[in-house]
C-alpha atoms as a PDB file:
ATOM      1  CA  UNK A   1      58.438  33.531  76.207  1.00  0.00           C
ATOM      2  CA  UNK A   2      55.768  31.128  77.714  1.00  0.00           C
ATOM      3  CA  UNK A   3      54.313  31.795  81.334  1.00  0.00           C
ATOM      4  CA  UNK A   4      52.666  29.425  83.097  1.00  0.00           C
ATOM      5  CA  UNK A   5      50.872  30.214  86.176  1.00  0.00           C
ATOM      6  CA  UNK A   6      49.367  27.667  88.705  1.00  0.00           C
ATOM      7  CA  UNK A   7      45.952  29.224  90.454  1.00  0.00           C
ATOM      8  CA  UNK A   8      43.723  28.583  93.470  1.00  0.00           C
ATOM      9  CA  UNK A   9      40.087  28.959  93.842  1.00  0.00           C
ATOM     10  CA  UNK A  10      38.636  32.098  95.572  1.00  0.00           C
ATOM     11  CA  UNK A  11      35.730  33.784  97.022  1.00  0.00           C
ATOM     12  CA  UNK A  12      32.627  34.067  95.065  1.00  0.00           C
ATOM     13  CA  UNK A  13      31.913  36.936  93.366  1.00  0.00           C
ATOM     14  CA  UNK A  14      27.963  36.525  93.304  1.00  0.00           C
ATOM     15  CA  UNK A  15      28.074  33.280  90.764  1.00  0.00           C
ATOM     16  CA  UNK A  16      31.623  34.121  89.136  1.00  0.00           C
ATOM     17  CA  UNK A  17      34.684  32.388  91.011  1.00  0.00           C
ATOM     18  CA  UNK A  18      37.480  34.334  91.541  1.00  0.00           C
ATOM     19  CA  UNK A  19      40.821  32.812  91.485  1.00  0.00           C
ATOM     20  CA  UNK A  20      44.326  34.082  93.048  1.00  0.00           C
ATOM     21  CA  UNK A  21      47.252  33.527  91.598  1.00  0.00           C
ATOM     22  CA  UNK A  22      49.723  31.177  93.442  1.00  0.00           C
ATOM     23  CA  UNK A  23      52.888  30.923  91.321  1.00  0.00           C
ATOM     24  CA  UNK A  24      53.608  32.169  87.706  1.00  0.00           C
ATOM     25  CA  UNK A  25      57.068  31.863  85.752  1.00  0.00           C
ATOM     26  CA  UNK A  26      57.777  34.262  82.683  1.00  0.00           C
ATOM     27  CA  UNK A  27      61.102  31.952  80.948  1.00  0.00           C
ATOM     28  CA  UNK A  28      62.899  32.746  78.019  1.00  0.00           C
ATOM     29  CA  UNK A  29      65.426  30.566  76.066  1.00  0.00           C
ATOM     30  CA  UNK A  30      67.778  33.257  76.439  1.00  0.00           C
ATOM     31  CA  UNK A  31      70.252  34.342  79.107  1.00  0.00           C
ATOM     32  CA  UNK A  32      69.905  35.172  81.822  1.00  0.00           C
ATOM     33  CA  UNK A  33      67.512  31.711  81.579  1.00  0.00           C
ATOM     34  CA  UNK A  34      69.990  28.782  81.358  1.00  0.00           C
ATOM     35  CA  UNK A  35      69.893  28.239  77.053  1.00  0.00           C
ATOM     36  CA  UNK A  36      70.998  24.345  76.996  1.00  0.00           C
ATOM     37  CA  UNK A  37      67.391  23.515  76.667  1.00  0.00           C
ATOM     38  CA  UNK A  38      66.543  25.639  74.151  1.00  0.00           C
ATOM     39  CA  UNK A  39      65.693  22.735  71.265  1.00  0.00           C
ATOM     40  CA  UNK A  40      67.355  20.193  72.339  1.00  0.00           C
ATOM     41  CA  UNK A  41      66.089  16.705  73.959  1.00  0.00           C
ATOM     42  CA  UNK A  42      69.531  16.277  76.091  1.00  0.00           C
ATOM     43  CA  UNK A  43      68.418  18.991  78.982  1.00  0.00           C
ATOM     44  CA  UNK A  44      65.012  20.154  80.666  1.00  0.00           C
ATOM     45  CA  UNK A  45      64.734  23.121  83.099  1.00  0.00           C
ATOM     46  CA  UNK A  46      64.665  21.774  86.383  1.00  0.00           C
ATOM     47  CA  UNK A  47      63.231  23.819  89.534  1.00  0.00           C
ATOM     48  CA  UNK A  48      65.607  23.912  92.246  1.00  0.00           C
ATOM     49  CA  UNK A  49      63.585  24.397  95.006  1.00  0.00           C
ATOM     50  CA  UNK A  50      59.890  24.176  94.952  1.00  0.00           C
ATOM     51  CA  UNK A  51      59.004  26.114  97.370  1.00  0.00           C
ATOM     52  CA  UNK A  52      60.870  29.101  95.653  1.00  0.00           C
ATOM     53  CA  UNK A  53      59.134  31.530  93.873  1.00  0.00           C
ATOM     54  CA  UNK A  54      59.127  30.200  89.895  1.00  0.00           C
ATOM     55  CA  UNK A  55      59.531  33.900  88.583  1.00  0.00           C
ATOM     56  CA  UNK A  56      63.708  34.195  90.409  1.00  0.00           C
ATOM     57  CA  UNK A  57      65.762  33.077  87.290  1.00  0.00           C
ATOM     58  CA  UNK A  58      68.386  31.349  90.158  1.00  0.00           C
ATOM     59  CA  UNK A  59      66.010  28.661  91.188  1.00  0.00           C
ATOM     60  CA  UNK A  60      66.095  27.302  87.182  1.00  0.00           C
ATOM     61  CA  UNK A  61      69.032  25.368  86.165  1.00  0.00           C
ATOM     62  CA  UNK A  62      69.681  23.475  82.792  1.00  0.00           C
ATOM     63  CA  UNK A  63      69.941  19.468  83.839  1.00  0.00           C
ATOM     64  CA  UNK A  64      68.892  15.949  81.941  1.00  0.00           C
ATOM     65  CA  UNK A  65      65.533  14.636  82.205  1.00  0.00           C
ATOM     66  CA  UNK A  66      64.647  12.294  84.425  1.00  0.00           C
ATOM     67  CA  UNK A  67      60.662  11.313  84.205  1.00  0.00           C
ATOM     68  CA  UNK A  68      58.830  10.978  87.398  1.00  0.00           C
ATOM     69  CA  UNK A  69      60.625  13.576  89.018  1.00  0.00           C
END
């Protein structure tokens, strides 16, 4: 039920800085959200492709972790 959003710095607003949003992902342990990695240390969620927008369920698979990837 977490969601993480990454943000960019905007315009301005007389002192106050505005940000945009860039990305944001709304995941859940449960389906349609792959479920392996619900509480266990065996499998991560791993983005599929970056570029993707984080919020598309389909770009999220359940997979082993691998650090520095």
């Amino acid at each position: 039920g977490e969601k993480p959003e990454i943000q960019m710095p905007g315009d301005l607003d007389d002192t106050v800085r505005q940000w945009i949003r860039v990305d944001r992902v709304s995941y859940d342990d449960e389906s349609p959200w792959p479920t392996a990695p619900d509480g266990s240390d065996d499998y991560v969620l791993r983005r599929l492709i970056a570029t993707h927008y984080g919020n598309d369920v389909a770009n999220w698979v359940a997979a082993p972790p691998s650090p520095g990837q």
